[in-house]
C-alpha atoms as a PDB file:
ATOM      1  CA  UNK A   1      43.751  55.889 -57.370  1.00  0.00           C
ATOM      2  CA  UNK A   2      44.411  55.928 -53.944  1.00  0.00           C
ATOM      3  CA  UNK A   3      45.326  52.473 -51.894  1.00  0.00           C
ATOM      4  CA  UNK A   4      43.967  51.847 -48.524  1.00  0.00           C
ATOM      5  CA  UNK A   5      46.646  51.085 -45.495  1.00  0.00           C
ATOM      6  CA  UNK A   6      46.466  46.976 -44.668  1.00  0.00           C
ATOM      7  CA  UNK A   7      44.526  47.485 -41.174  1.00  0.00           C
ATOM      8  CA  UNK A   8      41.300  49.066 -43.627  1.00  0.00           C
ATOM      9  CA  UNK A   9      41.702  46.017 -46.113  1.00  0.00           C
ATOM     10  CA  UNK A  10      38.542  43.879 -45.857  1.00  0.00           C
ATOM     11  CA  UNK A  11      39.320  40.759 -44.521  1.00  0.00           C
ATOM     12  CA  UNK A  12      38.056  37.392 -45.554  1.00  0.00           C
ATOM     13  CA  UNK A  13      35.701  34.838 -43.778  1.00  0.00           C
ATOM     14  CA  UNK A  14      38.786  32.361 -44.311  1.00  0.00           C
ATOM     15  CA  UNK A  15      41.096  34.780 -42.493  1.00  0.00           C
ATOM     16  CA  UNK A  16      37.873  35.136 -39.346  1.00  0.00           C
ATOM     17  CA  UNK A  17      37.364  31.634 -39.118  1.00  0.00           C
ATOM     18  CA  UNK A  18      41.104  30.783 -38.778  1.00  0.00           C
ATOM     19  CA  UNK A  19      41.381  33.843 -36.029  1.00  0.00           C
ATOM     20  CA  UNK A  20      38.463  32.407 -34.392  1.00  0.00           C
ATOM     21  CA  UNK A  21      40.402  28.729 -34.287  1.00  0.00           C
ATOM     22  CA  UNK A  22      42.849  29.424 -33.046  1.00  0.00           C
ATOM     23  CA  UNK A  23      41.421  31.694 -30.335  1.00  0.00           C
ATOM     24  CA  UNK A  24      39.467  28.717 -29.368  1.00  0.00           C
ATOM     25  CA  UNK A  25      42.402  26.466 -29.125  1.00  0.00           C
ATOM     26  CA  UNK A  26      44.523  28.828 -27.209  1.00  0.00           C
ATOM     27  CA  UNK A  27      41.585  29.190 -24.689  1.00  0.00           C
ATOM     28  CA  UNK A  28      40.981  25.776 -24.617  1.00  0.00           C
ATOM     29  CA  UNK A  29      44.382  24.694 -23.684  1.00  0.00           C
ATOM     30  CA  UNK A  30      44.077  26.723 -20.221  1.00  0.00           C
ATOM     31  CA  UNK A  31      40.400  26.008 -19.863  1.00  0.00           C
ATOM     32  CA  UNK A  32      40.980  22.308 -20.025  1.00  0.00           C
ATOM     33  CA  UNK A  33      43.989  21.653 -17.068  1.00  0.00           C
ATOM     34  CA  UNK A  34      41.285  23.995 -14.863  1.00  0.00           C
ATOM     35  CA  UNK A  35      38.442  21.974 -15.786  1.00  0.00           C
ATOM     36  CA  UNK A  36      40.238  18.246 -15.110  1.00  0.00           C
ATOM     37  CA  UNK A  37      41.307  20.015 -11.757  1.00  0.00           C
ATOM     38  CA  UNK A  38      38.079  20.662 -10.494  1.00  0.00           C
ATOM     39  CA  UNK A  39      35.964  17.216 -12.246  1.00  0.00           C
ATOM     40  CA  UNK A  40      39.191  15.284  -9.993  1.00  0.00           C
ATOM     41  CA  UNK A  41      38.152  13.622  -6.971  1.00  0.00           C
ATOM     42  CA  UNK A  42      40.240  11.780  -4.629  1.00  0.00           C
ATOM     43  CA  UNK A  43      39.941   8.141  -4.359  1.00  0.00           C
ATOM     44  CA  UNK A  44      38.170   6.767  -1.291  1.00  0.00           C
ATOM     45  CA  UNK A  45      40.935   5.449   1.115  1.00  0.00           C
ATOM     46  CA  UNK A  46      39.603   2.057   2.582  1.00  0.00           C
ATOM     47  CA  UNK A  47      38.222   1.243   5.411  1.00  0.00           C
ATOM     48  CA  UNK A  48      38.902  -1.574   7.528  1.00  0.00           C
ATOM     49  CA  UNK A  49      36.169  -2.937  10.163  1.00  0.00           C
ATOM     50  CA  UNK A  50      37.166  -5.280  12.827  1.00  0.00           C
ATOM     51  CA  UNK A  51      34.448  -7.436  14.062  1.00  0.00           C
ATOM     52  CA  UNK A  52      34.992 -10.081  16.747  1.00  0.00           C
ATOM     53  CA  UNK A  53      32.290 -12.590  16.917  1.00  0.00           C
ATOM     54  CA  UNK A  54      31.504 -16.149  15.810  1.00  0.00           C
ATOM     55  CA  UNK A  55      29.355 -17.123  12.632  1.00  0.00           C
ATOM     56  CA  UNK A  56      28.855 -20.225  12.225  1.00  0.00           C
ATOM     57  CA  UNK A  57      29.503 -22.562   8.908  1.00  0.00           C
ATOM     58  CA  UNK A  58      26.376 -21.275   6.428  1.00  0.00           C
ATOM     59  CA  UNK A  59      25.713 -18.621   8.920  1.00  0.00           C
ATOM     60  CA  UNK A  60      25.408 -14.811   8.673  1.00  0.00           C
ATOM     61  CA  UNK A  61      25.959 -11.442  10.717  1.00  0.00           C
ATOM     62  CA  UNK A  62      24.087  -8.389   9.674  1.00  0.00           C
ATOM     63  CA  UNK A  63      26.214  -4.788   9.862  1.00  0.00           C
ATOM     64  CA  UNK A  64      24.485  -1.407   9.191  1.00  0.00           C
ATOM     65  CA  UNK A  65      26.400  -1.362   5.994  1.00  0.00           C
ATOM     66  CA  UNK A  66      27.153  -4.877   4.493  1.00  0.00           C
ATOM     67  CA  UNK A  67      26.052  -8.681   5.361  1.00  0.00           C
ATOM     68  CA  UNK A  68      28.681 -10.905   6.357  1.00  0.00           C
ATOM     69  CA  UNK A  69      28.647 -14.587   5.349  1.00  0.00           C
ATOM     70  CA  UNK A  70      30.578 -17.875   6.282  1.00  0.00           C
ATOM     71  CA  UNK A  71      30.862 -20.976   4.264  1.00  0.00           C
ATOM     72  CA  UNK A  72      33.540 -24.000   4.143  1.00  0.00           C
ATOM     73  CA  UNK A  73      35.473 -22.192   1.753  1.00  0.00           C
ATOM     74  CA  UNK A  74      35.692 -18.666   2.929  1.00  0.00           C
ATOM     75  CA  UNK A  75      34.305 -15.556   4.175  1.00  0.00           C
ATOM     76  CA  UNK A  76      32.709 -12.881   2.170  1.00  0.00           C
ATOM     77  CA  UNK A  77      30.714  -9.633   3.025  1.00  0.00           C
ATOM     78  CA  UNK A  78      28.674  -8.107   0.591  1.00  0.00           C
ATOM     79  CA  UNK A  79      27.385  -4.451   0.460  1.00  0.00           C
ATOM     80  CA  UNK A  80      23.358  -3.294   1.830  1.00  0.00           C
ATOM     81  CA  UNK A  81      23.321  -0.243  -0.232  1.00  0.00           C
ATOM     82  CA  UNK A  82      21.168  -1.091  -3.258  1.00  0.00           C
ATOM     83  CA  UNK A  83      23.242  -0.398  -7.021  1.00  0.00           C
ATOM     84  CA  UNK A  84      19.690   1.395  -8.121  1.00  0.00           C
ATOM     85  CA  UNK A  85      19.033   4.223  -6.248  1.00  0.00           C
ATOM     86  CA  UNK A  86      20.918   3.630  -2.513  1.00  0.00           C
ATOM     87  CA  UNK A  87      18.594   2.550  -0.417  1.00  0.00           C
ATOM     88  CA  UNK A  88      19.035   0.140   2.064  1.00  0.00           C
ATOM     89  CA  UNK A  89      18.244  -3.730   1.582  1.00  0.00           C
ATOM     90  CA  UNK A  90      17.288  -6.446   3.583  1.00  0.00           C
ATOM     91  CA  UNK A  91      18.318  -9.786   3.821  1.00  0.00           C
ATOM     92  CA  UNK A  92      15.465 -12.416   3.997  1.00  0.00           C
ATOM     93  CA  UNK A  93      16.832 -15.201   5.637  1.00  0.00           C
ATOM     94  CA  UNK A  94      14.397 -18.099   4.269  1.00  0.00           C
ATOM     95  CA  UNK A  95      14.903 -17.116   0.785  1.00  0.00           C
ATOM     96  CA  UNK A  96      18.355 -16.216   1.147  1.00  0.00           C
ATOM     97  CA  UNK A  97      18.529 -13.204  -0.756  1.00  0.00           C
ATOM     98  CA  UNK A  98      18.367  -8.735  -0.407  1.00  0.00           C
ATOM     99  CA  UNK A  99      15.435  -7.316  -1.554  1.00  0.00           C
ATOM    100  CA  UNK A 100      15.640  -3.348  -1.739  1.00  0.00           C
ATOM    101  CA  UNK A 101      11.910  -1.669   0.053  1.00  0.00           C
ATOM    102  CA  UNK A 102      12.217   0.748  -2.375  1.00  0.00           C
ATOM    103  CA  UNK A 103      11.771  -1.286  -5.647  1.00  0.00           C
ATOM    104  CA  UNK A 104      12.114  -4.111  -4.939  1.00  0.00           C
ATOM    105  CA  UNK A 105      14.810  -5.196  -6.892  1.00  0.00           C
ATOM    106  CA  UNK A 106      16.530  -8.814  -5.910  1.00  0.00           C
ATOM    107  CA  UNK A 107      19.923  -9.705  -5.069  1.00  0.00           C
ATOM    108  CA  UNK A 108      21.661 -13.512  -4.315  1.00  0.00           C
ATOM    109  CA  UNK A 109      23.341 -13.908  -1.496  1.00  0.00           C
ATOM    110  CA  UNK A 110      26.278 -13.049  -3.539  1.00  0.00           C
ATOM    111  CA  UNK A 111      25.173  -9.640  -4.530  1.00  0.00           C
ATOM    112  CA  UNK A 112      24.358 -10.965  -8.059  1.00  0.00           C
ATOM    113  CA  UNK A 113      21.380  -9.090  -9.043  1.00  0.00           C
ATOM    114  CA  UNK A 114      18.640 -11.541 -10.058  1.00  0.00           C
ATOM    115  CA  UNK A 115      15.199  -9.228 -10.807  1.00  0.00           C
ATOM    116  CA  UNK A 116      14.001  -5.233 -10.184  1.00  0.00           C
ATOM    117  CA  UNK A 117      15.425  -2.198 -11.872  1.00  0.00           C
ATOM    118  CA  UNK A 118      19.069  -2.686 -10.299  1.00  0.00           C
ATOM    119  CA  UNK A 119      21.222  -3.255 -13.033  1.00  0.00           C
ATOM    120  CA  UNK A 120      24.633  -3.767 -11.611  1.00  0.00           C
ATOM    121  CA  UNK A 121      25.504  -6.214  -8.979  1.00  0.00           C
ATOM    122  CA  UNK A 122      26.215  -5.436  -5.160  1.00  0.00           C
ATOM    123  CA  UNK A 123      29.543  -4.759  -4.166  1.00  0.00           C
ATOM    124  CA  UNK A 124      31.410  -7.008  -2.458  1.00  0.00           C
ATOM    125  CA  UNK A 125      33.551  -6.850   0.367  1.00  0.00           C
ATOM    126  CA  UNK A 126      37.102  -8.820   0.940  1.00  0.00           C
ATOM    127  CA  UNK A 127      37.305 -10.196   4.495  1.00  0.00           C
ATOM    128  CA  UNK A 128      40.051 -11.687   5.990  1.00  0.00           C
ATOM    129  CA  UNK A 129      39.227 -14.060   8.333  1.00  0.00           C
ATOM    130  CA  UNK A 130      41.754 -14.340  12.135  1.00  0.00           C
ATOM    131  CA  UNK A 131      41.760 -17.463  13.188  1.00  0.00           C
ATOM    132  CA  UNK A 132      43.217 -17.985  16.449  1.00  0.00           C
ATOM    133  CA  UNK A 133      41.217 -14.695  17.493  1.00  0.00           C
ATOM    134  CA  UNK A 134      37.589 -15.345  16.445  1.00  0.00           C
ATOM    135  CA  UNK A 135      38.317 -12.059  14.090  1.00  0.00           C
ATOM    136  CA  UNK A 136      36.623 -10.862  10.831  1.00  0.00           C
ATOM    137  CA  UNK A 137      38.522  -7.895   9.150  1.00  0.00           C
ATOM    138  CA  UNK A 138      35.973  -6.521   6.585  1.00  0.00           C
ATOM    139  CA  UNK A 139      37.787  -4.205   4.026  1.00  0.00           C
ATOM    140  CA  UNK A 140      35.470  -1.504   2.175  1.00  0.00           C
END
């Protein structure tokens, strides 16, 4: 009876499968750095807005991309880019809150969302408010 070298042995499925694993894992530990490397994306650096001008108390200025407010207590700007789909709101003065064109979804003056398909609130701003030179910094 003649015995076959080890290389012409048949191997098992348990012996494949465990090949195969670790294959995989090996593979996957230099797949994964190259995949988190190109998913990063660098954070947004703020930016800063310097407006000059005079609102007065319960008053409002309108920017192409947020709504300044003024109140007794303090400033706050809130964003005009809807949290649906991005388009651009409006604020309606006599109701005093954004409605987006596009589907009409409702926001308080606050950016709280009140009706429509937007589900998250508006972002809002923080403004830092210059006395002695009439200045709003708005910080996005």
């Amino acid at each position: 009876m003649t015995t076959l070298p080890d290389y012409h042995k048949a191997t098992t499925k348990r012996e494949i499968l465990t090949r195969r694993f670790f294959l995989f894992l090996t593979s996957l530990t230099f797949i994964y750095p190259l995949l988190c490397f190109l998913r990063y994306k660098a954070p947004k650096k703020p930016k800063t807005v310097k407006l000059q001008i005079e609102i007065k108390l319960g008053g409002y200025h309108i920017e192409p991309d947020f709504v300044l407010f003024e109140n007794n207590r303090q400033p706050w700007a809130v964003s005009r880019k809807c949290t649906h789909l991005g388009c651009t709101i409006q604020f309606r003065e006599q109701k005093r809150i954004f409605e987006c064109p596009c589907h009409e979804s409702r926001f308080s003056d606050q950016g709280v969302v009140l009706n429509g398909p937007a589900k998250r609130n508006l972002p809002k701003y923080r403004v830092e408010k210059l006395e002695e030179q009439k200045t709003y910094l708005v910080t996005m």
